[in-house]
C-alpha atoms as a PDB file:
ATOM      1  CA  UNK A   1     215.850 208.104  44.648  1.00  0.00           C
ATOM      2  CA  UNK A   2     215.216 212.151  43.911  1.00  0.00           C
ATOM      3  CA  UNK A   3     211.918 212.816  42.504  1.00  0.00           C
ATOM      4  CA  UNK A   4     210.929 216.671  41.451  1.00  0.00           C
ATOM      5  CA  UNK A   5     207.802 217.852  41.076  1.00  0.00           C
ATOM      6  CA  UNK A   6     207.695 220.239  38.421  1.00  0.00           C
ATOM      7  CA  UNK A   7     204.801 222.510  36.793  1.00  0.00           C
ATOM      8  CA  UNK A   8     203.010 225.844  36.908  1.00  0.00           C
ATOM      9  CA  UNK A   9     201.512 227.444  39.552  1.00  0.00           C
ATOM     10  CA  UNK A  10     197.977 225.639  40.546  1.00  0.00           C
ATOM     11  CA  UNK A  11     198.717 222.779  39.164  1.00  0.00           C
ATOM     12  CA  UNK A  12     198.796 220.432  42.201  1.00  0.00           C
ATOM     13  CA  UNK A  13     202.438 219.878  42.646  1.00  0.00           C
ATOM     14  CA  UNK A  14     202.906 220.457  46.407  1.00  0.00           C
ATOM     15  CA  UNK A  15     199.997 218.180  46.967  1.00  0.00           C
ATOM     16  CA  UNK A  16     200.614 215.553  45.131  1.00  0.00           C
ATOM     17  CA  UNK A  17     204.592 215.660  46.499  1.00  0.00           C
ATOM     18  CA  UNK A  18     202.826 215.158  50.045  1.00  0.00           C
ATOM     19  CA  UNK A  19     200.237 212.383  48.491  1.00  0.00           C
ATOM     20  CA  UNK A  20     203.123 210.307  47.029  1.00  0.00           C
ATOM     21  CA  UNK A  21     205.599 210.679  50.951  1.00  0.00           C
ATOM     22  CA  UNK A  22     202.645 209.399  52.583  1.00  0.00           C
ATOM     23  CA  UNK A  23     202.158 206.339  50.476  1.00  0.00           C
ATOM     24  CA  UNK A  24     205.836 205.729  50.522  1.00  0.00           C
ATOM     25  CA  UNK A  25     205.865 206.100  53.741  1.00  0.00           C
ATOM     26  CA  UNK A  26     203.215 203.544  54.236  1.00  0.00           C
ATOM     27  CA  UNK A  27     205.614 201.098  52.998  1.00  0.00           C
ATOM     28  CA  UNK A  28     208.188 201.815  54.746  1.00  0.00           C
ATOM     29  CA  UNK A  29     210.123 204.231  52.559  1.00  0.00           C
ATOM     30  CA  UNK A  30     211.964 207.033  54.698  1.00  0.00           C
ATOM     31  CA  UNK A  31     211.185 210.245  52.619  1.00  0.00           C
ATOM     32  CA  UNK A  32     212.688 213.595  53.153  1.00  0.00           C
ATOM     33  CA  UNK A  33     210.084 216.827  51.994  1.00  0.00           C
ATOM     34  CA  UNK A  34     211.856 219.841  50.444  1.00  0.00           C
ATOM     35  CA  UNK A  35     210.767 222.734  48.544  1.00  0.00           C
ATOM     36  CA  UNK A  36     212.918 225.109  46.239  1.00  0.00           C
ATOM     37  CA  UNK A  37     213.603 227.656  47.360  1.00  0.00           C
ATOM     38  CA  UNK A  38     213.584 226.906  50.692  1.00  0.00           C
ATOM     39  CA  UNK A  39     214.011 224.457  53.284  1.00  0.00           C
ATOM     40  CA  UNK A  40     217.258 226.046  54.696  1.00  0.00           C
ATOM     41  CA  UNK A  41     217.379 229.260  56.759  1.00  0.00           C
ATOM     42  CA  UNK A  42     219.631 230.880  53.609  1.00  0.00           C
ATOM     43  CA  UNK A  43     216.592 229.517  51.382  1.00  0.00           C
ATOM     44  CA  UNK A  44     213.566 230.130  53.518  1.00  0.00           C
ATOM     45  CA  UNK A  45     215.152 233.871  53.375  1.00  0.00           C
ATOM     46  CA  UNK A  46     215.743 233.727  49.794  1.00  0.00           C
ATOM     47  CA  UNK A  47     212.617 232.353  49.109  1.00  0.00           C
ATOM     48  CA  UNK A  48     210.981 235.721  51.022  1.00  0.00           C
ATOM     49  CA  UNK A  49     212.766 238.024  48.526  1.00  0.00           C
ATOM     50  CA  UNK A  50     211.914 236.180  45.545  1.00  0.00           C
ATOM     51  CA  UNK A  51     208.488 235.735  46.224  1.00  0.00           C
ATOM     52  CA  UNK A  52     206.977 237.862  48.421  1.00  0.00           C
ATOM     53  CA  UNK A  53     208.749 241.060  48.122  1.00  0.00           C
ATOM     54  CA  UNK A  54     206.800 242.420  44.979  1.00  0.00           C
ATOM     55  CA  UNK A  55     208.729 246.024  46.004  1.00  0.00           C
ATOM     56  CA  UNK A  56     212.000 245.168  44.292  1.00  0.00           C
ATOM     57  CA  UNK A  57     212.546 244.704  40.525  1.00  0.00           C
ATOM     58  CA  UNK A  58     214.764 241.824  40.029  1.00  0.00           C
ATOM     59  CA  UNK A  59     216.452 241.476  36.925  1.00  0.00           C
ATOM     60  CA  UNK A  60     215.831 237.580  35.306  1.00  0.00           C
ATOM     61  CA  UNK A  61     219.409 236.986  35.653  1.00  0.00           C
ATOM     62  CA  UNK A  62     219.586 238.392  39.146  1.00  0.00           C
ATOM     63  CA  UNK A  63     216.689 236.476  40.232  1.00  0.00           C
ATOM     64  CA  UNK A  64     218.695 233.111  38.173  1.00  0.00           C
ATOM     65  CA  UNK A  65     221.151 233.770  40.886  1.00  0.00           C
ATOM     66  CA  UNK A  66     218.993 234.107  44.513  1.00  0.00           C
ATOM     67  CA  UNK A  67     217.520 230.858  43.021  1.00  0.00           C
ATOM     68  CA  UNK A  68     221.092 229.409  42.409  1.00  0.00           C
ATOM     69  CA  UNK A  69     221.665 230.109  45.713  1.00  0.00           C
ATOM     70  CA  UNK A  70     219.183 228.910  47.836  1.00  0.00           C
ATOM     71  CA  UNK A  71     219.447 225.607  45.820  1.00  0.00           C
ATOM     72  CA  UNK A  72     223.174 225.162  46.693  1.00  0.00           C
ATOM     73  CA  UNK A  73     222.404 225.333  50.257  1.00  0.00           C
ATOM     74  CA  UNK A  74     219.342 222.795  49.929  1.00  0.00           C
ATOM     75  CA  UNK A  75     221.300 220.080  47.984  1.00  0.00           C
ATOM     76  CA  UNK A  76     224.010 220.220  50.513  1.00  0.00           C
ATOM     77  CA  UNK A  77     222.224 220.380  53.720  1.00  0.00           C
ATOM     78  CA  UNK A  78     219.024 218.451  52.905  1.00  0.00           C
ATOM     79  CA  UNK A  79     219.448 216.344  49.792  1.00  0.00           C
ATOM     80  CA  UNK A  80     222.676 215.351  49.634  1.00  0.00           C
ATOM     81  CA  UNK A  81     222.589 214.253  53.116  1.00  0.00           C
ATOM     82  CA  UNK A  82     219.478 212.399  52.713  1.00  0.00           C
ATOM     83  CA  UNK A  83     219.994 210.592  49.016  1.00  0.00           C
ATOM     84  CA  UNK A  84     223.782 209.330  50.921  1.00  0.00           C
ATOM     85  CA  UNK A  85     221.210 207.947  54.055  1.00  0.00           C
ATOM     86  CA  UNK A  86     219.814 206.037  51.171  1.00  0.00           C
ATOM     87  CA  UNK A  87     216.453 208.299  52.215  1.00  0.00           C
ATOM     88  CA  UNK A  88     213.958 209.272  48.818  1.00  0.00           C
ATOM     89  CA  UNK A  89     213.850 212.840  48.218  1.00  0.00           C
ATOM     90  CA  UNK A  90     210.780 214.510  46.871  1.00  0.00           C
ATOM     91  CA  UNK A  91     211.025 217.966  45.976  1.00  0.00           C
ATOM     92  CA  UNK A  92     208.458 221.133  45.569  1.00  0.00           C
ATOM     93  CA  UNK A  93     210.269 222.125  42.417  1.00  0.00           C
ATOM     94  CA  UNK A  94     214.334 222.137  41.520  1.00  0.00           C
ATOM     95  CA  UNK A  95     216.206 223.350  38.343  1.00  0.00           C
ATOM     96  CA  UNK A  96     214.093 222.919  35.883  1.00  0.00           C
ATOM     97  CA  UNK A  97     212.026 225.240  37.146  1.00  0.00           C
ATOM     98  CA  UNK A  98     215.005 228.122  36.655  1.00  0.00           C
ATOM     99  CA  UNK A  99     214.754 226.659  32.974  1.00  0.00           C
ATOM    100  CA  UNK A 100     211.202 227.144  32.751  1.00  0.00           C
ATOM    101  CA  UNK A 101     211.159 230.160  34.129  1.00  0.00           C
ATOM    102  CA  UNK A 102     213.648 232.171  33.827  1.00  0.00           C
ATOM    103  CA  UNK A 103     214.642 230.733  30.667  1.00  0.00           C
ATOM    104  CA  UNK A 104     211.983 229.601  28.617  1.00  0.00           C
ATOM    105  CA  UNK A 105     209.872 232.546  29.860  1.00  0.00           C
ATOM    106  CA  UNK A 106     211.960 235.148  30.987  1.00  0.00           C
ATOM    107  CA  UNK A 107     215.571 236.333  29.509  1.00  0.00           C
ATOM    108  CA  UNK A 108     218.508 233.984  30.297  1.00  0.00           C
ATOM    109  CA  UNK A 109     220.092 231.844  28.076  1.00  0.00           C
ATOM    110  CA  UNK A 110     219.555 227.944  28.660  1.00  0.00           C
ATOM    111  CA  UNK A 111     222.955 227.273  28.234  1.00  0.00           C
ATOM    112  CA  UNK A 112     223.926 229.917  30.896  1.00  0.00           C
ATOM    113  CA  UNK A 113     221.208 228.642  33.353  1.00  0.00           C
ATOM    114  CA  UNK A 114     222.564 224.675  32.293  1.00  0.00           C
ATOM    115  CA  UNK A 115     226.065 225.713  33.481  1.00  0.00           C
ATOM    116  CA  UNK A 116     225.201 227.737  36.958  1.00  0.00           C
ATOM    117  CA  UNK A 117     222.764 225.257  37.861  1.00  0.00           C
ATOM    118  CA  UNK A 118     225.304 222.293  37.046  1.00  0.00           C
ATOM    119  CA  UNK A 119     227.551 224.432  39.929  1.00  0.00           C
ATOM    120  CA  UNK A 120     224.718 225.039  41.759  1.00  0.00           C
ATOM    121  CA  UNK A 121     223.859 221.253  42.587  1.00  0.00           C
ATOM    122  CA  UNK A 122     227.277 219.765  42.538  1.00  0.00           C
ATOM    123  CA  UNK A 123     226.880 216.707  40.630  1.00  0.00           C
ATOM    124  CA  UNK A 124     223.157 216.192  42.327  1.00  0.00           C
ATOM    125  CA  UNK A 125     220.207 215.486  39.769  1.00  0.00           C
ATOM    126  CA  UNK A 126     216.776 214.177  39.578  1.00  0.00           C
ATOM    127  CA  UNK A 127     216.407 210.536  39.253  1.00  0.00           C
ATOM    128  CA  UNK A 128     212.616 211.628  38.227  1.00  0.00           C
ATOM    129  CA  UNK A 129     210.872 214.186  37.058  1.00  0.00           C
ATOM    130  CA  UNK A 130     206.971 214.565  37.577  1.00  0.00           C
ATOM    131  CA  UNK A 131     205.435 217.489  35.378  1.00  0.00           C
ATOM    132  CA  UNK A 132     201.705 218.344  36.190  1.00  0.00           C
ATOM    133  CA  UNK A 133     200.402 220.064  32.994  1.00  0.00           C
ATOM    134  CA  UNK A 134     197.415 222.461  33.441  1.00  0.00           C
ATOM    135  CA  UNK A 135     196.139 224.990  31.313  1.00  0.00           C
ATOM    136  CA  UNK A 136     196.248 228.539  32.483  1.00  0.00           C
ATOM    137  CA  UNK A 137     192.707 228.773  32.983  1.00  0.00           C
ATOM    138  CA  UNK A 138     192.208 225.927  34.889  1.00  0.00           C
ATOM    139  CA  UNK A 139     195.321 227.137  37.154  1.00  0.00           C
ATOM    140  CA  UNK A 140     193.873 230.570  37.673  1.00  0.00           C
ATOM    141  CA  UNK A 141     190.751 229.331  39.065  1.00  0.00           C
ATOM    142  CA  UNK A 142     192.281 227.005  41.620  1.00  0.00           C
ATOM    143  CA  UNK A 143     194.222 229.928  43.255  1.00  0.00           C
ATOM    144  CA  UNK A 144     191.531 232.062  43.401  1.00  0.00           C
ATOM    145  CA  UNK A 145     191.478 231.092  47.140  1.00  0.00           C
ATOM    146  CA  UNK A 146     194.723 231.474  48.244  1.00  0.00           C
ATOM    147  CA  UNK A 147     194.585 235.123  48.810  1.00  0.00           C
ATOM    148  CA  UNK A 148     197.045 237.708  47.735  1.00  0.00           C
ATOM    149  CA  UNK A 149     199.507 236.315  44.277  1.00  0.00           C
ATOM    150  CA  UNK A 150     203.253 236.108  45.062  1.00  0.00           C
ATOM    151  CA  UNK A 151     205.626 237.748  42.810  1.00  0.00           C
ATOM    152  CA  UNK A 152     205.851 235.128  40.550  1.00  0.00           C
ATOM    153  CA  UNK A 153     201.906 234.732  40.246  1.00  0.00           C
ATOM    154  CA  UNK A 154     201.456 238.318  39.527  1.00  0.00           C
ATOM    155  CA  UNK A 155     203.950 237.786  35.870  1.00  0.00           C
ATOM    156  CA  UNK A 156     200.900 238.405  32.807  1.00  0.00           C
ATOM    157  CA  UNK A 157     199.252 235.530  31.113  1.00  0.00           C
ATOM    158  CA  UNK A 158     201.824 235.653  28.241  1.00  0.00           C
ATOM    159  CA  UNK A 159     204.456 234.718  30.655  1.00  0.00           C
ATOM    160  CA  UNK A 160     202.860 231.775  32.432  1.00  0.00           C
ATOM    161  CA  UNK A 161     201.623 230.389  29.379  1.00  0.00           C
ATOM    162  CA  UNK A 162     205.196 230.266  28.000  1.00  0.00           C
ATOM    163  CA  UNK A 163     206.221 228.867  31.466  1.00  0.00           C
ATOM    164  CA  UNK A 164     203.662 225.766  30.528  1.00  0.00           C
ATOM    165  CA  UNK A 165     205.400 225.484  27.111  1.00  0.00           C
ATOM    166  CA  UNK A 166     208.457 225.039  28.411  1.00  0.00           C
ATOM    167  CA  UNK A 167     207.763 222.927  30.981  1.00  0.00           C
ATOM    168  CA  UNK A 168     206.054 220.650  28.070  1.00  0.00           C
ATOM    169  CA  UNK A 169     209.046 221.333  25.484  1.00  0.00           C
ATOM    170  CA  UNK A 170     211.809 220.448  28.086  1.00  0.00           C
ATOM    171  CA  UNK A 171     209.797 217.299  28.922  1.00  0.00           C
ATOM    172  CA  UNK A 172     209.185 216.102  24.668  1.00  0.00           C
ATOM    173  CA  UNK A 173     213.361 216.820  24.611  1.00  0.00           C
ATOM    174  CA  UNK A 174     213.789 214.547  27.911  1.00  0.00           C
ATOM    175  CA  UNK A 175     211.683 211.373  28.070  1.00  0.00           C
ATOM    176  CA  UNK A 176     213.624 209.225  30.062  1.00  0.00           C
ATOM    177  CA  UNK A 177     213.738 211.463  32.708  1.00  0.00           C
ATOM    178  CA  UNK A 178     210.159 213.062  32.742  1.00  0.00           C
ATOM    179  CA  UNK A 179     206.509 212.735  33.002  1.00  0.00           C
ATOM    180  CA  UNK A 180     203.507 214.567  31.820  1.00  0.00           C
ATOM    181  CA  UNK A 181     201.161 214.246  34.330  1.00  0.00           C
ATOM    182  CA  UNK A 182     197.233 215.664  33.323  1.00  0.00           C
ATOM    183  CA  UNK A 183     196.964 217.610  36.003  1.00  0.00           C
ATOM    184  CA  UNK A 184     193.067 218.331  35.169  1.00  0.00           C
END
């Protein structure tokens, strides 16, 4: 099974993707961790540039790409491998959140990020897909402790608001394959 947790930033994702291994784990479910980008030396490097490198201007399609990218290498090195192991994958984010946030929010097409992300993971998909809503507000007052915003957390309130809207449009389009999860 491939579970992605999905949502702004704040909103709990990362934690409850631990929460959820550990239980499973409890019963005897082998779990496999990833996050996206990352989780491979080519995405742990990618992941660097996109987020932390607040000196370059990438372009939305540009940054579509690194994203791309990273994600090829994860599916076939971690997920793939795992999901064939018969292993459950949990994941800190996958391609809905290029949807969300490039798309949605930022300047590429849907369609165009639907057809490099369908190369990008090969025939691999979510089985599940766990969307923690939370408003904006709420979001920016959990991270007031994490210390200096990545690139992505520094985008205007216009931006991430649009990034919730699409999270919670691409979910009302997809029910069988996503839940809203209060994230309050």
């Amino acid at each position: 099974m491939f579970i992605c947790f999905e949502g702004g930033d704040g909103c709990g994702k990362s934690t409850q993707q631990k929460l959820l291994s550990e239980y499973l784990q409890k019963k005897g479910i082998e779990t496999v961790l990833c996050q996206d980008p990352g989780g491979t030396p080519l995405g742990c490097a990618v992941r660097d540039i996109l987020l932390h490198r607040d000196d370059l201007c990438i372009d939305d399609r540009a940054e579509m790409f690194l994203f791309m990218a990273a994600r090829t290498q994860l599916v076939e090195e971690i997920i793939r491998p795992a999901l064939e192991k018969g292993k459950f994958v949990l994941s800190d984010r996958f391609l809905l959140s290029n949807i969300v946030y490039q798309g949605y929010a930022g300047g590429v097409g849907i369609e165009t990020l639907g057809s490099v992300g369908k190369i990008a993971v090969n025939g691999i998909t979510p089985d599940l897909i766990l969307i923690f809503d939370l408003p904006y507000e709420q979001a920016v007052k959990r991270m007031t402790d994490r210390g200096k915003k990545d690139r992505m957390e520094q985008k205007s309130e216009r931006y991430k608001q649009l990034v919730r809207e699409g999270f919670l449009r691409y979910a009302e389009e997809h029910p069988k394959l996503c839940i809203v999860i209060d994230a309050a």
